[in-house]
C-alpha atoms as a PDB file:
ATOM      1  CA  UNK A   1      96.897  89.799  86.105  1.00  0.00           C
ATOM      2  CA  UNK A   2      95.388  88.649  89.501  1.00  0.00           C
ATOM      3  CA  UNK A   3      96.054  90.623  92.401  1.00  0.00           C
ATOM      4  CA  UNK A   4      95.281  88.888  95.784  1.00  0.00           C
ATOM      5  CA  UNK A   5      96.097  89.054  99.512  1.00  0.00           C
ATOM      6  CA  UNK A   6      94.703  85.534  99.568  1.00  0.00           C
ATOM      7  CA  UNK A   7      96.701  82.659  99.466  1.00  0.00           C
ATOM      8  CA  UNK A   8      94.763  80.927  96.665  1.00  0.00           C
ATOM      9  CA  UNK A   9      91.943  81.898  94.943  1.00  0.00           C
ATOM     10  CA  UNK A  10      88.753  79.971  95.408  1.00  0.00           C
ATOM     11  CA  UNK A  11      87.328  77.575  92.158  1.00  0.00           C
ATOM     12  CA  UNK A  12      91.041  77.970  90.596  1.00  0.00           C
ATOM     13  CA  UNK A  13      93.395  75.208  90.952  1.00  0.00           C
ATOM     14  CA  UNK A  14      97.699  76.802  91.134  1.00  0.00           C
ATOM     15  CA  UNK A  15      99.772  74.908  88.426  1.00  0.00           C
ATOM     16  CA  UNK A  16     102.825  76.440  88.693  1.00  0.00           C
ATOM     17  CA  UNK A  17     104.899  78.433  91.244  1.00  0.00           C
ATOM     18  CA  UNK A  18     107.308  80.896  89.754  1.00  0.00           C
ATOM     19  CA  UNK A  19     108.395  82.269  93.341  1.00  0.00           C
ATOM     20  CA  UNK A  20     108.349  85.332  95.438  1.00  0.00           C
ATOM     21  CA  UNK A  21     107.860  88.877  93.350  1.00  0.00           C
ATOM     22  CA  UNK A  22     108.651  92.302  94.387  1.00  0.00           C
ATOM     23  CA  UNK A  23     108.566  96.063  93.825  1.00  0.00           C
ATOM     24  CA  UNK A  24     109.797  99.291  95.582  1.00  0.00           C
ATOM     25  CA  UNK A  25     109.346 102.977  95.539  1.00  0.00           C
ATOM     26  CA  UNK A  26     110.966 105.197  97.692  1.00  0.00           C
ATOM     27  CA  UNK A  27     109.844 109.153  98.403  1.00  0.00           C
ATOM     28  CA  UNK A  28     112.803 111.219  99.038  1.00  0.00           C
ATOM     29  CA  UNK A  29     113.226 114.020 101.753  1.00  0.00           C
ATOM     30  CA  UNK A  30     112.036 116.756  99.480  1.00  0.00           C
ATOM     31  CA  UNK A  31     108.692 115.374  98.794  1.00  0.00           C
ATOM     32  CA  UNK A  32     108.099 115.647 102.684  1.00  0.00           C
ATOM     33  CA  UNK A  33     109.513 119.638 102.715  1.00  0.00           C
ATOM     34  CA  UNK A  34     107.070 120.705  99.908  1.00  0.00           C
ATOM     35  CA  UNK A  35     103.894 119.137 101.601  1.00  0.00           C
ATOM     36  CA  UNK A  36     105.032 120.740 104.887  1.00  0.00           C
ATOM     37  CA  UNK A  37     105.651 124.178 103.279  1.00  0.00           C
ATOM     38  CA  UNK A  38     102.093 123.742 101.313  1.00  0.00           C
ATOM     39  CA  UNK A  39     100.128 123.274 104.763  1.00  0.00           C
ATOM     40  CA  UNK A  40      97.655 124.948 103.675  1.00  0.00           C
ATOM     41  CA  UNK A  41      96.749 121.560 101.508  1.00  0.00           C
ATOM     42  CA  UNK A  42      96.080 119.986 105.368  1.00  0.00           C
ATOM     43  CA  UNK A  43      91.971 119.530 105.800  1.00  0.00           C
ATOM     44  CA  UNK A  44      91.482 118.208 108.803  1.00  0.00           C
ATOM     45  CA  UNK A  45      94.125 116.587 110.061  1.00  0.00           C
ATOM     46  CA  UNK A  46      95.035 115.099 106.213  1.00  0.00           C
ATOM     47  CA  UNK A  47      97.157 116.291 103.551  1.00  0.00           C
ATOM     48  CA  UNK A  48      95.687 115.481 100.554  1.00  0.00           C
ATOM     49  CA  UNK A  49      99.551 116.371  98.636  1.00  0.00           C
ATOM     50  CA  UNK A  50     100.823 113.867 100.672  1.00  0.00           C
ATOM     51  CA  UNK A  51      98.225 111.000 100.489  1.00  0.00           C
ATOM     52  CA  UNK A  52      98.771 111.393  96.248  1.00  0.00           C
ATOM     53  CA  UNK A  53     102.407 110.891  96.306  1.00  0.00           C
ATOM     54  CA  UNK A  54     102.048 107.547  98.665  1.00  0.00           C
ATOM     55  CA  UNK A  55      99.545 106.354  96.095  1.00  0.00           C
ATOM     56  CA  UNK A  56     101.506 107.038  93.253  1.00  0.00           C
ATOM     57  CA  UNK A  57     104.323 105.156  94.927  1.00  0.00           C
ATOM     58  CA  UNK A  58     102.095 102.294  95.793  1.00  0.00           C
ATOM     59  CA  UNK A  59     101.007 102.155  92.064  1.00  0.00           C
ATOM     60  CA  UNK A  60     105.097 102.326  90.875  1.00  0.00           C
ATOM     61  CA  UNK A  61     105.388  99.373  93.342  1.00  0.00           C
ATOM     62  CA  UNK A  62     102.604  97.508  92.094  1.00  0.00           C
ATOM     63  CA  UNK A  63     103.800  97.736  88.288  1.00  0.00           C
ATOM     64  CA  UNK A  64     107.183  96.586  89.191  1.00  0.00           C
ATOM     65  CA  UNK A  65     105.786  93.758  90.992  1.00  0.00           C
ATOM     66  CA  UNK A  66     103.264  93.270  88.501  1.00  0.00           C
ATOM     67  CA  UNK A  67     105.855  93.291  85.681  1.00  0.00           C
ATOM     68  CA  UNK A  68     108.335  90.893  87.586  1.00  0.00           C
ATOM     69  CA  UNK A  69     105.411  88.150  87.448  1.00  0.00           C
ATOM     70  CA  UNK A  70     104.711  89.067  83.879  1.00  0.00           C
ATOM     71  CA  UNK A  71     108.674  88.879  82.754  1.00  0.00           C
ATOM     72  CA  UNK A  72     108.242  84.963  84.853  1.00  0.00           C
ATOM     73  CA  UNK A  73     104.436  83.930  82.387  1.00  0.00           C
ATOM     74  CA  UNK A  74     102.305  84.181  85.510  1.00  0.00           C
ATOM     75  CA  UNK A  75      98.803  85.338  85.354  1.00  0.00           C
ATOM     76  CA  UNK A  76      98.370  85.737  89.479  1.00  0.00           C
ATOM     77  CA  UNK A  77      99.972  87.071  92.289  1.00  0.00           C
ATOM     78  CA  UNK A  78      99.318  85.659  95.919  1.00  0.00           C
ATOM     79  CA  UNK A  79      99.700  86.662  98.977  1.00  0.00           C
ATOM     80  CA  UNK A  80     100.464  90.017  98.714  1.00  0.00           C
ATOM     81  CA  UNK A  81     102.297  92.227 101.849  1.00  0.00           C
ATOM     82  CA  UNK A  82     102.477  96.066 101.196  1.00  0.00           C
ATOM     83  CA  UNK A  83     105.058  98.044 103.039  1.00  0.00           C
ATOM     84  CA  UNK A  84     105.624 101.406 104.339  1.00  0.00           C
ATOM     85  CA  UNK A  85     108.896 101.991 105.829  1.00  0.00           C
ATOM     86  CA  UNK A  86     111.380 105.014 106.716  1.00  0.00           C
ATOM     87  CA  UNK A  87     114.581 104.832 105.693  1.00  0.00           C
ATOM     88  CA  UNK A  88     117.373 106.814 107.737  1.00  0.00           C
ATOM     89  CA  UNK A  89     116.578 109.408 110.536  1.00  0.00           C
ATOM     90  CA  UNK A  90     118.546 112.142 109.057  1.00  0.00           C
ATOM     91  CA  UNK A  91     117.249 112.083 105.116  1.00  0.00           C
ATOM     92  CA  UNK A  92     113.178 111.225 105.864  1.00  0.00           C
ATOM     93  CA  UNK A  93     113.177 109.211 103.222  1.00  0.00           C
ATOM     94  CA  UNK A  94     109.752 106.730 102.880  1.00  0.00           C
ATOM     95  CA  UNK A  95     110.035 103.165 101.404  1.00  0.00           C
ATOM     96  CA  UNK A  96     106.970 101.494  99.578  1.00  0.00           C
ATOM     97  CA  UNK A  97     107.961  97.571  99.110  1.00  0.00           C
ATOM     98  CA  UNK A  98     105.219  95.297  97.956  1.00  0.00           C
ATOM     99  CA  UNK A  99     105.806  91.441  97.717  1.00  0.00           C
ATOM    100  CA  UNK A 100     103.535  88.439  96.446  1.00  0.00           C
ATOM    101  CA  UNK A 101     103.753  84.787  94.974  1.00  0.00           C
ATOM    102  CA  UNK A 102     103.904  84.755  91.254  1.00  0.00           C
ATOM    103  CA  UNK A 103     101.686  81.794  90.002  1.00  0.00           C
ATOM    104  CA  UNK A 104      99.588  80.518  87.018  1.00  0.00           C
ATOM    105  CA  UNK A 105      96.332  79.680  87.866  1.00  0.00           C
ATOM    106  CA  UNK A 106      93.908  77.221  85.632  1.00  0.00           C
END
């Protein structure tokens, strides 16, 4: 599977759209209270606890994505927008949403 920001992808020619794919991952309020009560994981500035979990939701928002275009038969995924959002100002609760174009290229 083809994974692009692009909108097309140069010497291939798109021969079907299948339409707009998406996946999300959200990090609850917890996952923020243990990084903060492991501070001693901060090196300079960065928590390295932290910076894992966002990557591992990136990746469970990738493979939903990535298995949404699969599910459809297409072998590419354009245009790609990645997300971070908060959700609620009580809870703390961190949204990863990543959308593309589903596609088969020849």
């Amino acid at each position: 599977m083809l994974l692009t920001t692009t909108p097309n992808v140069e010497g291939k020619k798109i021969s079907f759209y299948y339409g707009i794919v998406t996946g999300e991952a959200i990090l609850g309020a917890n996952i923020f209270k243990d990084f903060f009560a492991n501070i001693r994981d901060i090196v300079g500035g960065r928590s390295e606890s932290y910076e894992n979990e966002l990557r591992k939701a990136k990746e469970i928002a990738i493979q939903e994505m990535t298995d949404a275009a699969i599910r459809l038969g297409a072998n590419a995924i354009l245009s790609i927008d990645l997300d971070y959002e908060t959700i609620g100002q009580t809870n703390g609760m961190l949204m990863v949403s990543i959308s593309g174009t589903a596609v088969r290229l020849d």
